[in-house]
N, C-alpha and C. Protein backbone atom coordinates (compact mmCIF):
# COMPACT_ATOMS: atom_id res chain seq x y z
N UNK A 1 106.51 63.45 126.52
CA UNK A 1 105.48 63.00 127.44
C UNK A 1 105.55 61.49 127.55
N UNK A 2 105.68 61.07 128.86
CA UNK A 2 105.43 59.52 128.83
C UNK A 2 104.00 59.08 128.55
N UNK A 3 104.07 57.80 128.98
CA UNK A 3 103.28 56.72 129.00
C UNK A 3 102.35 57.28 130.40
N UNK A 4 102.95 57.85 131.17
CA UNK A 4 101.92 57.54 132.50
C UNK A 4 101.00 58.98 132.46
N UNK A 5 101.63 60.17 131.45
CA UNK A 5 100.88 61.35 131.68
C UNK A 5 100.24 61.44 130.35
N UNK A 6 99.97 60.42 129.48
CA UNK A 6 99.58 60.13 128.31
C UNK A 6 97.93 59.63 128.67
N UNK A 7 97.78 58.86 129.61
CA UNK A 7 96.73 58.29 130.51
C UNK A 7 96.16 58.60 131.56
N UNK A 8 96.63 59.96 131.96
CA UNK A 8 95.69 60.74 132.77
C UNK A 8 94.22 60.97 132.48
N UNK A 9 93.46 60.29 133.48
CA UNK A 9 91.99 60.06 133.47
C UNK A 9 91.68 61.89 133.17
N UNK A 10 90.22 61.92 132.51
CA UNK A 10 90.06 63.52 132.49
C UNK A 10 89.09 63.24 134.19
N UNK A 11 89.50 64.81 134.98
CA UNK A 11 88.84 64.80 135.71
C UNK A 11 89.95 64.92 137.11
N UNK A 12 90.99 64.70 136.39
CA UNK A 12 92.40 64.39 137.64
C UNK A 12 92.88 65.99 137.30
N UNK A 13 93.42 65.74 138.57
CA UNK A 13 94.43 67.53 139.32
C UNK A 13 95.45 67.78 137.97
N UNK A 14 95.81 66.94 137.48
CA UNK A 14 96.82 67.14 136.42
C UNK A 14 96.21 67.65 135.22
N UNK A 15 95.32 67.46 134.71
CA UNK A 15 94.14 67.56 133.54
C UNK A 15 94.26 69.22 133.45
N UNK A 16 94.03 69.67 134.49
CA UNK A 16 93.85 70.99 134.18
C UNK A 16 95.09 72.01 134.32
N UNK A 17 96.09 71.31 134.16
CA UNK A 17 97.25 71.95 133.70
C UNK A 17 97.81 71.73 132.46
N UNK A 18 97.16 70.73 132.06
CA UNK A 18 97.01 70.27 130.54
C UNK A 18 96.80 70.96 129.48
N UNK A 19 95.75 71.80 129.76
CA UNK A 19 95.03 72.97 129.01
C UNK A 19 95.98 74.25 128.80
N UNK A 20 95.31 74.01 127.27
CA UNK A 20 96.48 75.61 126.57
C UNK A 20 95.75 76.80 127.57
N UNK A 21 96.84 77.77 127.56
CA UNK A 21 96.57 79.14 128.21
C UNK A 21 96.17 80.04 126.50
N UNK A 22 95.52 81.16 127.30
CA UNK A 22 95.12 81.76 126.06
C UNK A 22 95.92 82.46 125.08
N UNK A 23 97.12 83.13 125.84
CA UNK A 23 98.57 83.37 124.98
C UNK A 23 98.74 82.52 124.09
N UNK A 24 98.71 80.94 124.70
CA UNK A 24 99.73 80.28 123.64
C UNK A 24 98.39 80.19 122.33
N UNK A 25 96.79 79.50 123.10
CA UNK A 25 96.19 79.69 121.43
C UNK A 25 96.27 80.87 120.35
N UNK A 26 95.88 82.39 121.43
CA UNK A 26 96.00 83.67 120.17
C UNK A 26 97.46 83.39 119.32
N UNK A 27 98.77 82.80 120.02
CA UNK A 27 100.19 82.67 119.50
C UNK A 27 99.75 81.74 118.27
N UNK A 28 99.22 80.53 117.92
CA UNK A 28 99.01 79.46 117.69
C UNK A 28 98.03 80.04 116.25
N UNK A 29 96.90 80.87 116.56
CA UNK A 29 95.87 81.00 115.81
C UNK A 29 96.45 82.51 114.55
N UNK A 30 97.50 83.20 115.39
CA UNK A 30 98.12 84.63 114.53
C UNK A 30 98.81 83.96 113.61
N UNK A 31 98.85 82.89 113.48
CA UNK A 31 99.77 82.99 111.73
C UNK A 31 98.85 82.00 111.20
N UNK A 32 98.47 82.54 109.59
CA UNK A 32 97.68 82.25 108.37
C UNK A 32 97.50 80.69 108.20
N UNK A 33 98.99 80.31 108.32
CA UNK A 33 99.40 78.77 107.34
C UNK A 33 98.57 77.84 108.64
N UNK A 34 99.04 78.03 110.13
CA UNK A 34 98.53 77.63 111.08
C UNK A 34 96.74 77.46 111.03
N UNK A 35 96.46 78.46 110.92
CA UNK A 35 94.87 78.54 110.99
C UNK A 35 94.30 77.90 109.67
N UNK A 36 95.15 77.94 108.83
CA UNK A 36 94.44 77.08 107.21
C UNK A 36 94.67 75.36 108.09
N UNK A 37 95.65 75.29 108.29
CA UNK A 37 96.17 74.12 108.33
C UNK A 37 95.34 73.58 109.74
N UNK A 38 94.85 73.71 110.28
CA UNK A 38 93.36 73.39 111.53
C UNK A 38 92.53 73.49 110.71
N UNK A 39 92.00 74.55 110.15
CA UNK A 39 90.94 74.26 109.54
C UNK A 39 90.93 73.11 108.60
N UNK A 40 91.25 72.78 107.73
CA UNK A 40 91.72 71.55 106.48
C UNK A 40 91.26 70.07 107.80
N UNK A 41 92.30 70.21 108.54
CA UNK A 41 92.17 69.22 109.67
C UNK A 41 91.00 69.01 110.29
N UNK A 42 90.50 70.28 110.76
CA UNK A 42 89.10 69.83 111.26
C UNK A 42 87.64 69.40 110.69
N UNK A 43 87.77 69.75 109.27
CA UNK A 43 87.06 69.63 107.98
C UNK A 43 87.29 68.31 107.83
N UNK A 44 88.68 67.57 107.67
CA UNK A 44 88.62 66.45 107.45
C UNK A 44 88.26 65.16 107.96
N UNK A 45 88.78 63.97 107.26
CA UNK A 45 87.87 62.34 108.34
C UNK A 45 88.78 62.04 109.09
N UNK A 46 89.93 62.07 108.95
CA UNK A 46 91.14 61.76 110.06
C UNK A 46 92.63 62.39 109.47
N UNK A 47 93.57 61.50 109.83
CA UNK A 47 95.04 61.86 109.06
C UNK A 47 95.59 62.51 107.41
N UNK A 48 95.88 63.19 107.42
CA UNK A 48 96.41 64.20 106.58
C UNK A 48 98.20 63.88 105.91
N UNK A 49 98.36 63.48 104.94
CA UNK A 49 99.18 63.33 104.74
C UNK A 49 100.23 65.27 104.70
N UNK A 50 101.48 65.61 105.60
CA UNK A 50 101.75 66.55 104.74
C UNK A 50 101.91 67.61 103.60
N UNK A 51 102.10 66.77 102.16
CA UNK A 51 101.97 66.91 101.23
C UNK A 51 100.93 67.63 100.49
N UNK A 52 99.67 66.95 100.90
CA UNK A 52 97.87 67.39 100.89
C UNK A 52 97.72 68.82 101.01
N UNK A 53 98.51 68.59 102.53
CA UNK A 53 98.00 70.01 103.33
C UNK A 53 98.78 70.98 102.97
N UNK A 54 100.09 71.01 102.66
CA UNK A 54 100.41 71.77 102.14
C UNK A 54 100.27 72.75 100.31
N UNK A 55 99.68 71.37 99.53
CA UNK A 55 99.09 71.63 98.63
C UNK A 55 97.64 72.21 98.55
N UNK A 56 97.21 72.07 99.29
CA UNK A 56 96.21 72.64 99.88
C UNK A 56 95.60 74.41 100.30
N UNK A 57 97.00 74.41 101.41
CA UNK A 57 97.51 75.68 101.57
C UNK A 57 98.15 76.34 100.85
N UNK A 58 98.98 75.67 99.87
CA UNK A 58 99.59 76.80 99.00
C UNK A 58 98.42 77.26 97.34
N UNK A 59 97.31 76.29 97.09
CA UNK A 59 96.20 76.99 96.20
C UNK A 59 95.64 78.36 96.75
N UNK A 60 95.35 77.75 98.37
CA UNK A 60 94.84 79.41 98.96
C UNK A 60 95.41 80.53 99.01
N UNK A 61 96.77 80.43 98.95
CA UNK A 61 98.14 81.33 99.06
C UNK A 61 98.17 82.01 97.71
N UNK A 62 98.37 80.79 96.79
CA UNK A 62 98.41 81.63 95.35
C UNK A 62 97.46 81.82 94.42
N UNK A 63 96.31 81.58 95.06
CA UNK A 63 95.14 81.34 94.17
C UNK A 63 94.88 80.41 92.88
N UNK A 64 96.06 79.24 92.63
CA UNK A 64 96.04 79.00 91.94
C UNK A 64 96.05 77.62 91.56
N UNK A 65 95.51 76.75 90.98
CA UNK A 65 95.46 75.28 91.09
C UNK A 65 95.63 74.19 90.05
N UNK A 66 96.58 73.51 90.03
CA UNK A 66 97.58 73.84 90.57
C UNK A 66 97.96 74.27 91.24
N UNK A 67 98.84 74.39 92.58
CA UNK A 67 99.96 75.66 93.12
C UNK A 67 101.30 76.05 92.09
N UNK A 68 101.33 76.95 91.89
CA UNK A 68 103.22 77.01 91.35
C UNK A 68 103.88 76.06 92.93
N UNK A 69 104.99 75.11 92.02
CA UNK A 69 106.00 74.17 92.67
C UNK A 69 106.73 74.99 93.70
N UNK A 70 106.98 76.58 93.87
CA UNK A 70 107.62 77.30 94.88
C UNK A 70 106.79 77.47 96.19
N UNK A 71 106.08 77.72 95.71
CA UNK A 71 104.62 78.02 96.83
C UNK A 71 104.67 77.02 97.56
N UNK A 72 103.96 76.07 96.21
CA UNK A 72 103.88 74.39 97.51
C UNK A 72 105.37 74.19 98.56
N UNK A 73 106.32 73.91 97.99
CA UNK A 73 107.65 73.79 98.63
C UNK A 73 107.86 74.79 99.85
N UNK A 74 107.54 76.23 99.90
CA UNK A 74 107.77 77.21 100.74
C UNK A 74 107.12 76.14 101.74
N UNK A 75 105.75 76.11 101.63
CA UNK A 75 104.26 75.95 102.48
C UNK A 75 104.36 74.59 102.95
N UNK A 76 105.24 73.45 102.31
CA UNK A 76 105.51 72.32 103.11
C UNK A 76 106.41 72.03 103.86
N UNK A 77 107.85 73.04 103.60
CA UNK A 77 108.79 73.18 104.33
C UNK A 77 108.59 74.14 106.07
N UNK A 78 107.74 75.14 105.50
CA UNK A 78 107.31 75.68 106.53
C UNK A 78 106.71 74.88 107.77
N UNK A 79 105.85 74.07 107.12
CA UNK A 79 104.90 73.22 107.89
C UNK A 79 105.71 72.26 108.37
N UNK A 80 106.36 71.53 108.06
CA UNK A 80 107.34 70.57 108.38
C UNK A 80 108.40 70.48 109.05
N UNK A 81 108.48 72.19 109.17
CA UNK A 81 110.34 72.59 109.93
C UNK A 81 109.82 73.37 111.50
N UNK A 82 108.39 74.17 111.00
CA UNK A 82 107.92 75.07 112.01
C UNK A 82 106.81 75.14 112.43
N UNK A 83 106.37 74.69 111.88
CA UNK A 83 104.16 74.66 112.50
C UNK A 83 103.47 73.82 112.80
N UNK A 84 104.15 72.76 112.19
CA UNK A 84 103.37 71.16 112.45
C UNK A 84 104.31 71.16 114.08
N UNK A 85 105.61 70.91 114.44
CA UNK A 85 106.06 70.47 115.07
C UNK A 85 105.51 71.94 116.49
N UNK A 86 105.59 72.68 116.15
CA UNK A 86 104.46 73.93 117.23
C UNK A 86 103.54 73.09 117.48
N UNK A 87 102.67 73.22 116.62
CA UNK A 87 101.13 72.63 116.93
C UNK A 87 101.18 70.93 117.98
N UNK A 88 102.59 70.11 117.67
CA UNK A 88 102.75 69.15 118.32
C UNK A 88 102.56 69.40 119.30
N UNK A 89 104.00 70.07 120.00
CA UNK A 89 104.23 70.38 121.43
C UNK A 89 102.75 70.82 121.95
N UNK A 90 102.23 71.55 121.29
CA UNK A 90 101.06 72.03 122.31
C UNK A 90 99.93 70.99 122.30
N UNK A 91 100.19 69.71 121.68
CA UNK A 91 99.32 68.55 121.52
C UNK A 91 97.76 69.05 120.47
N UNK A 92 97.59 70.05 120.02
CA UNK A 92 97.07 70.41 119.28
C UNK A 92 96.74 69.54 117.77
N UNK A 93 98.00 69.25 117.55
CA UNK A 93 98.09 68.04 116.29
C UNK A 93 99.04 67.18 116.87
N UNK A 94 98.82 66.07 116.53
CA UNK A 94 99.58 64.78 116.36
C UNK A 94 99.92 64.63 115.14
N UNK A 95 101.54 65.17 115.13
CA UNK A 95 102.17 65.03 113.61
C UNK A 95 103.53 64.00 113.76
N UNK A 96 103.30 63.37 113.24
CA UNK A 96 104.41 62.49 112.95
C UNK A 96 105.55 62.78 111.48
N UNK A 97 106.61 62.98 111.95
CA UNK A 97 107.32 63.81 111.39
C UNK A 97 108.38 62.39 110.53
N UNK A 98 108.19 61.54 110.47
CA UNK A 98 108.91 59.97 109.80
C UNK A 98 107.68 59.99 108.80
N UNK A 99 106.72 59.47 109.46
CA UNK A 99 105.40 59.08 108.08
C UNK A 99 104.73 60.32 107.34
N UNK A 100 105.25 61.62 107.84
CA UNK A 100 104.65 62.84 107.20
C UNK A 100 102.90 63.01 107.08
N UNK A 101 102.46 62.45 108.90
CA UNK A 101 100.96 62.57 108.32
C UNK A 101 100.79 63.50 109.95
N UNK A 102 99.68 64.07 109.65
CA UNK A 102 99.30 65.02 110.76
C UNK A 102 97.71 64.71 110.96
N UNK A 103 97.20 64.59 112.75
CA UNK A 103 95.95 65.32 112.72
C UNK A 103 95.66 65.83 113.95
N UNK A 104 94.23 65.90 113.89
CA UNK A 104 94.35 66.71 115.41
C UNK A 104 94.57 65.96 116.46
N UNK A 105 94.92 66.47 117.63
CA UNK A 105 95.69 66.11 118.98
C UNK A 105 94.36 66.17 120.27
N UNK A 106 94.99 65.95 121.03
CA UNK A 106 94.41 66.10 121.92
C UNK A 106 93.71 67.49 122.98
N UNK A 107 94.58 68.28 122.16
CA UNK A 107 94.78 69.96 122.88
C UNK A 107 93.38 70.53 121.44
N UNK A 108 93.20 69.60 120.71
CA UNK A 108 92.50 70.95 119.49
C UNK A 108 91.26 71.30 119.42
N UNK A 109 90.51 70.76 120.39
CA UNK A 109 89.38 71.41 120.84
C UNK A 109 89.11 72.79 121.50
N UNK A 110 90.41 73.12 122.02
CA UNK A 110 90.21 74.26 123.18
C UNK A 110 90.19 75.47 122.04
N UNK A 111 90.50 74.86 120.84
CA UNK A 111 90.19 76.11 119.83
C UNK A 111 89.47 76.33 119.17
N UNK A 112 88.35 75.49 119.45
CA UNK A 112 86.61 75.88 118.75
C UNK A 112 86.02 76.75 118.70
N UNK A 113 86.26 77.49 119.81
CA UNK A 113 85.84 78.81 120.10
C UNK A 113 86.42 80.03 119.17
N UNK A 114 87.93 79.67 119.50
CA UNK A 114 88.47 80.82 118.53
C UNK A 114 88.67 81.07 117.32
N UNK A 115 88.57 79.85 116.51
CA UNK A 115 88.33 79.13 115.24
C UNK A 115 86.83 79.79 114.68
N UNK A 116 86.65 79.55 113.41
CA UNK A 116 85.31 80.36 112.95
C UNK A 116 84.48 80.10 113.31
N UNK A 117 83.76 78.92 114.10
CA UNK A 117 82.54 78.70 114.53
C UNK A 117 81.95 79.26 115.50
N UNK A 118 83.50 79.89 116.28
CA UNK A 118 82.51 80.84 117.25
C UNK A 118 82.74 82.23 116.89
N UNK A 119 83.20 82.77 115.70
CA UNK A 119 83.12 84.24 115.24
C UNK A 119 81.59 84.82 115.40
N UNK A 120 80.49 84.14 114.85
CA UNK A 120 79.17 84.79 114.84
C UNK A 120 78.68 84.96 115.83
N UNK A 121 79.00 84.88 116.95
CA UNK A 121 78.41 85.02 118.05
C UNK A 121 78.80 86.10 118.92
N UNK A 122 80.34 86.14 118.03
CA UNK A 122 80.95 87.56 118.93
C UNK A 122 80.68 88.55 118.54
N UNK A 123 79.97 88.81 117.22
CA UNK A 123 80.10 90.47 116.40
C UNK A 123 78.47 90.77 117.42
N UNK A 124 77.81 89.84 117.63
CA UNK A 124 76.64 90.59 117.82
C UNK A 124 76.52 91.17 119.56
N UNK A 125 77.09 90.58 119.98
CA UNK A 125 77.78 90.81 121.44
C UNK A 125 78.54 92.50 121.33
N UNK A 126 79.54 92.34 120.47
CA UNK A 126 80.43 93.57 120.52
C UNK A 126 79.38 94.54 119.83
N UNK A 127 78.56 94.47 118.85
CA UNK A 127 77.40 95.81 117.96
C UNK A 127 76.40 96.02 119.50
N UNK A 128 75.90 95.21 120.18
CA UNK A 128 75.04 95.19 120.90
C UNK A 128 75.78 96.29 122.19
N UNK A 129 76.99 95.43 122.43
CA UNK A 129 77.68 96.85 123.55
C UNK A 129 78.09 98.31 122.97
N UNK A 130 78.21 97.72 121.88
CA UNK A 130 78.35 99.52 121.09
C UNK A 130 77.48 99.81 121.52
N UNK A 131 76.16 99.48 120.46
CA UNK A 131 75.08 100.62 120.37
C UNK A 131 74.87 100.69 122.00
N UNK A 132 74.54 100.07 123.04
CA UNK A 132 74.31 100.46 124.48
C UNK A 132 75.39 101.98 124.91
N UNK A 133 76.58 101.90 124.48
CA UNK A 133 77.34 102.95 124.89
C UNK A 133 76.76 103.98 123.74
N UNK A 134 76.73 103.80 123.26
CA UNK A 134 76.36 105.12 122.02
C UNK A 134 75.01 105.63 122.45
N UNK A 135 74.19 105.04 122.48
CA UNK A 135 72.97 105.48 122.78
C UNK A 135 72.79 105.99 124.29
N UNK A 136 73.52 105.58 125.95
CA UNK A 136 74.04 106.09 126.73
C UNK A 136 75.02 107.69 126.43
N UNK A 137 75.05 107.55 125.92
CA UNK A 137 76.12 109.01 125.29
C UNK A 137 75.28 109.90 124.62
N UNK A 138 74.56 109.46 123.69
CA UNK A 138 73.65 110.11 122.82
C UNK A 138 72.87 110.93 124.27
N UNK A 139 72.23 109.86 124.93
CA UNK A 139 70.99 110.52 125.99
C UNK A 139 71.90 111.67 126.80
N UNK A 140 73.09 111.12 127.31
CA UNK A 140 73.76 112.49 128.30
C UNK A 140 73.84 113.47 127.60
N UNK A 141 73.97 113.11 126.11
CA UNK A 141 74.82 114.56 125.29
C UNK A 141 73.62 115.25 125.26
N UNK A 142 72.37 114.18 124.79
CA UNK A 142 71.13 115.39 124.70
C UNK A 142 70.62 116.14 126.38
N UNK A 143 70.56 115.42 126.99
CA UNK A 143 69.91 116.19 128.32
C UNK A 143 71.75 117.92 128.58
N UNK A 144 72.21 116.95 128.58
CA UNK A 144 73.61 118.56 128.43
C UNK A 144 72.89 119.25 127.30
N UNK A 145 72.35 119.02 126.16
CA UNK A 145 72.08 120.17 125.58
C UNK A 145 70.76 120.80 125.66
N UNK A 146 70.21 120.28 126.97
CA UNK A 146 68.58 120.65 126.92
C UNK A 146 67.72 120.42 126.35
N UNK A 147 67.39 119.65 125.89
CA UNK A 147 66.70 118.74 124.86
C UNK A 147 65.45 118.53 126.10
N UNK A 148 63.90 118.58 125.31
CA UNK A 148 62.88 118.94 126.61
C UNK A 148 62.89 117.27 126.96
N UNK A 149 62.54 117.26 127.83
CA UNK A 149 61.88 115.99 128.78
C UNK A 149 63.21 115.06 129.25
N UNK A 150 64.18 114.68 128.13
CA UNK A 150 65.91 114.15 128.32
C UNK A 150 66.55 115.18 129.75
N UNK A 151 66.52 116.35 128.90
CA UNK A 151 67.10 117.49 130.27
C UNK A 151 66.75 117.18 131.63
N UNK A 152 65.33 116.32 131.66
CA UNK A 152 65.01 116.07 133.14
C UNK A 152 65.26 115.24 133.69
N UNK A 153 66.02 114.31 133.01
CA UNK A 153 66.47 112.58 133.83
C UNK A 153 67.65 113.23 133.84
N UNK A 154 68.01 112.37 135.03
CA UNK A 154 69.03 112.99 136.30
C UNK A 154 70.28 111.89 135.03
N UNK A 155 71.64 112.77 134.72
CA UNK A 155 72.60 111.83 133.90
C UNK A 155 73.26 110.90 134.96
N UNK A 156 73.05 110.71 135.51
CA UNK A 156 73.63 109.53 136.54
C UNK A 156 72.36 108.62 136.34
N UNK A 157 71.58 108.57 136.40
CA UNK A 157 70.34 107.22 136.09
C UNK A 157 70.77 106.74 134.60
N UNK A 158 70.88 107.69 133.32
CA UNK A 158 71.23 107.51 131.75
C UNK A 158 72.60 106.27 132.22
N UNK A 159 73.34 106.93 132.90
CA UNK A 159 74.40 106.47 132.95
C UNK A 159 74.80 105.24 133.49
N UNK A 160 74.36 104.99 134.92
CA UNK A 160 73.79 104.19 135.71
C UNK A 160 72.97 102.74 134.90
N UNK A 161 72.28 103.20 133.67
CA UNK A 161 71.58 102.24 133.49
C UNK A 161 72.05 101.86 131.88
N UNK A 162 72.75 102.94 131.52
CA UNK A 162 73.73 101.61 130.26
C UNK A 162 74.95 101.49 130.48
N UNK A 163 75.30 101.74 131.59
CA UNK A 163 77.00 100.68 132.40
C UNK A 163 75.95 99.56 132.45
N UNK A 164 74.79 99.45 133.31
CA UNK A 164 74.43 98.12 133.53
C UNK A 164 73.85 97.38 132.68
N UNK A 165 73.20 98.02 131.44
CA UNK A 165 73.34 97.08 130.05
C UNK A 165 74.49 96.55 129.24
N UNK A 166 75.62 97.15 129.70
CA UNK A 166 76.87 96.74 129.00
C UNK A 166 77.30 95.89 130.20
N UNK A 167 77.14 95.81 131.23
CA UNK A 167 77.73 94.81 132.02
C UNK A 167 76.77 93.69 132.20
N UNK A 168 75.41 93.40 131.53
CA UNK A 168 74.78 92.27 131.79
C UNK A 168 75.15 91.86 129.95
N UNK A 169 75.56 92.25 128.99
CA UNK A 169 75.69 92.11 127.59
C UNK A 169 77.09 91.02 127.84
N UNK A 170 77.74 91.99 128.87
CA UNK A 170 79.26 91.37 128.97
C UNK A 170 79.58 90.26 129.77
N UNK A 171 78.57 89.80 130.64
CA UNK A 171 78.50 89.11 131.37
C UNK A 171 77.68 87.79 130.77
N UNK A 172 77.29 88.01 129.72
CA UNK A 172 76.45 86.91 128.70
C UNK A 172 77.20 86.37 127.73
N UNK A 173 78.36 87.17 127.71
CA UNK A 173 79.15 86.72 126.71
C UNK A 173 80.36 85.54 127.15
N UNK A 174 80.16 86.65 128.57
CA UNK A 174 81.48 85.61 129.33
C UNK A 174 81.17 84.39 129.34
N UNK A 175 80.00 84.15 129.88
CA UNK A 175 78.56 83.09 129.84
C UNK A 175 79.02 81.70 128.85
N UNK A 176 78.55 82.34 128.04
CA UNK A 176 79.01 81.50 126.62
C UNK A 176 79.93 80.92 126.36
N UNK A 177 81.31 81.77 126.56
CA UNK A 177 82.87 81.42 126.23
C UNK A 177 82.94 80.60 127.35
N UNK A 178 82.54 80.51 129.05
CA UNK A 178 82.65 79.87 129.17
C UNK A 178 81.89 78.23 129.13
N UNK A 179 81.08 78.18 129.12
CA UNK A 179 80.21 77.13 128.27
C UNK A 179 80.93 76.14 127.33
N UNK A 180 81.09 76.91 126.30
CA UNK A 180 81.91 76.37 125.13
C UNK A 180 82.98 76.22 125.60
N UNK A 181 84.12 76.15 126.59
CA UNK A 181 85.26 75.57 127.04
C UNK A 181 85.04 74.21 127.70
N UNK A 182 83.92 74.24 128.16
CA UNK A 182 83.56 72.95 129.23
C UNK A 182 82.95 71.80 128.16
């Protein structure tokens, strides 16, 4: 990247081609060492020496602290040959691969969401559309089995009216995610 697309004002036509697609974060966020190694980063006050982080990551790896000297070595070589320099390209981290220090980039916000801070917000979203379908199902299954007063609501209203609780549940969620991108 030069100098001139380094200084793109936010707010310009280019900006928003800038932005990771969601492939590449789920790509980015599916391997372990990756997601320790953001987290450590985002926890921290700035630059990260290599070394740290990989010592770091390899206590969590082996539970042990100390790390055994193999662990650490796997977990800094890894980071150093294959994950730091990933996370570059996608501007995610700014790793400098001469001074061996890494931190976050310019791209590492777009993963706040998918990162743990926005986990709690999703389970209650996904239990909430369950139980709406379950309990939609429950009511058809009972009026099909004659069940008094259920038997008399027409199953297209049951039905009718928890599609449209799962589509205003789902539509609150979208809500949010997008929120938290902006």
């Amino acid at each position: 990247m030069d100098d001139a697309d380094s200084s793109t004002p936010p707010g310009d036509e280019e900006q928003a081609d800038d932005s990771l697609d969601e492939a590449d974060i789920h790509d980015v966020l599916r391997n372990e060492r990756r997601r320790l190694a953001l987290e450590r980063l985002r926890d921290g006050d700035g630059p990260e020496s290599v070394g740290d982080l990989a010592e770091h990551i390899a206590e969590i790896e082996s539970g042990e602290s100390p790390p055994p000297k193999n662990v650490r070595q796997s977990v800094y070589i890894s980071l150093h040959q294959t994950h730091l320099p990933k996370l570059d390209s996608l501007r995610i981290v700014a790793y400098d691969s001469r001074a061996k220090t890494v931190s976050l980039g310019s791209s590492a916000a777009e993963l706040d969401y998918f990162l743990d801070d926005a986990e709690p917000t999703q389970a209650p979203f996904a239990l909430l559309s369950l139980a709406t379908c379950l309990a939609g199902l429950a009511l058809l299954f009972a009026g099909w089995m004659g069940v008094p007063v259920i038997d008399r609501v027409d199953p297209r209203l049951v039905a009718g009216l928890a599609l449209t609780a799962v589509a205003v549940v789902a539509g609150a969620e979208l809500g949010l995610r997008t929120r938290s991108r902006t």
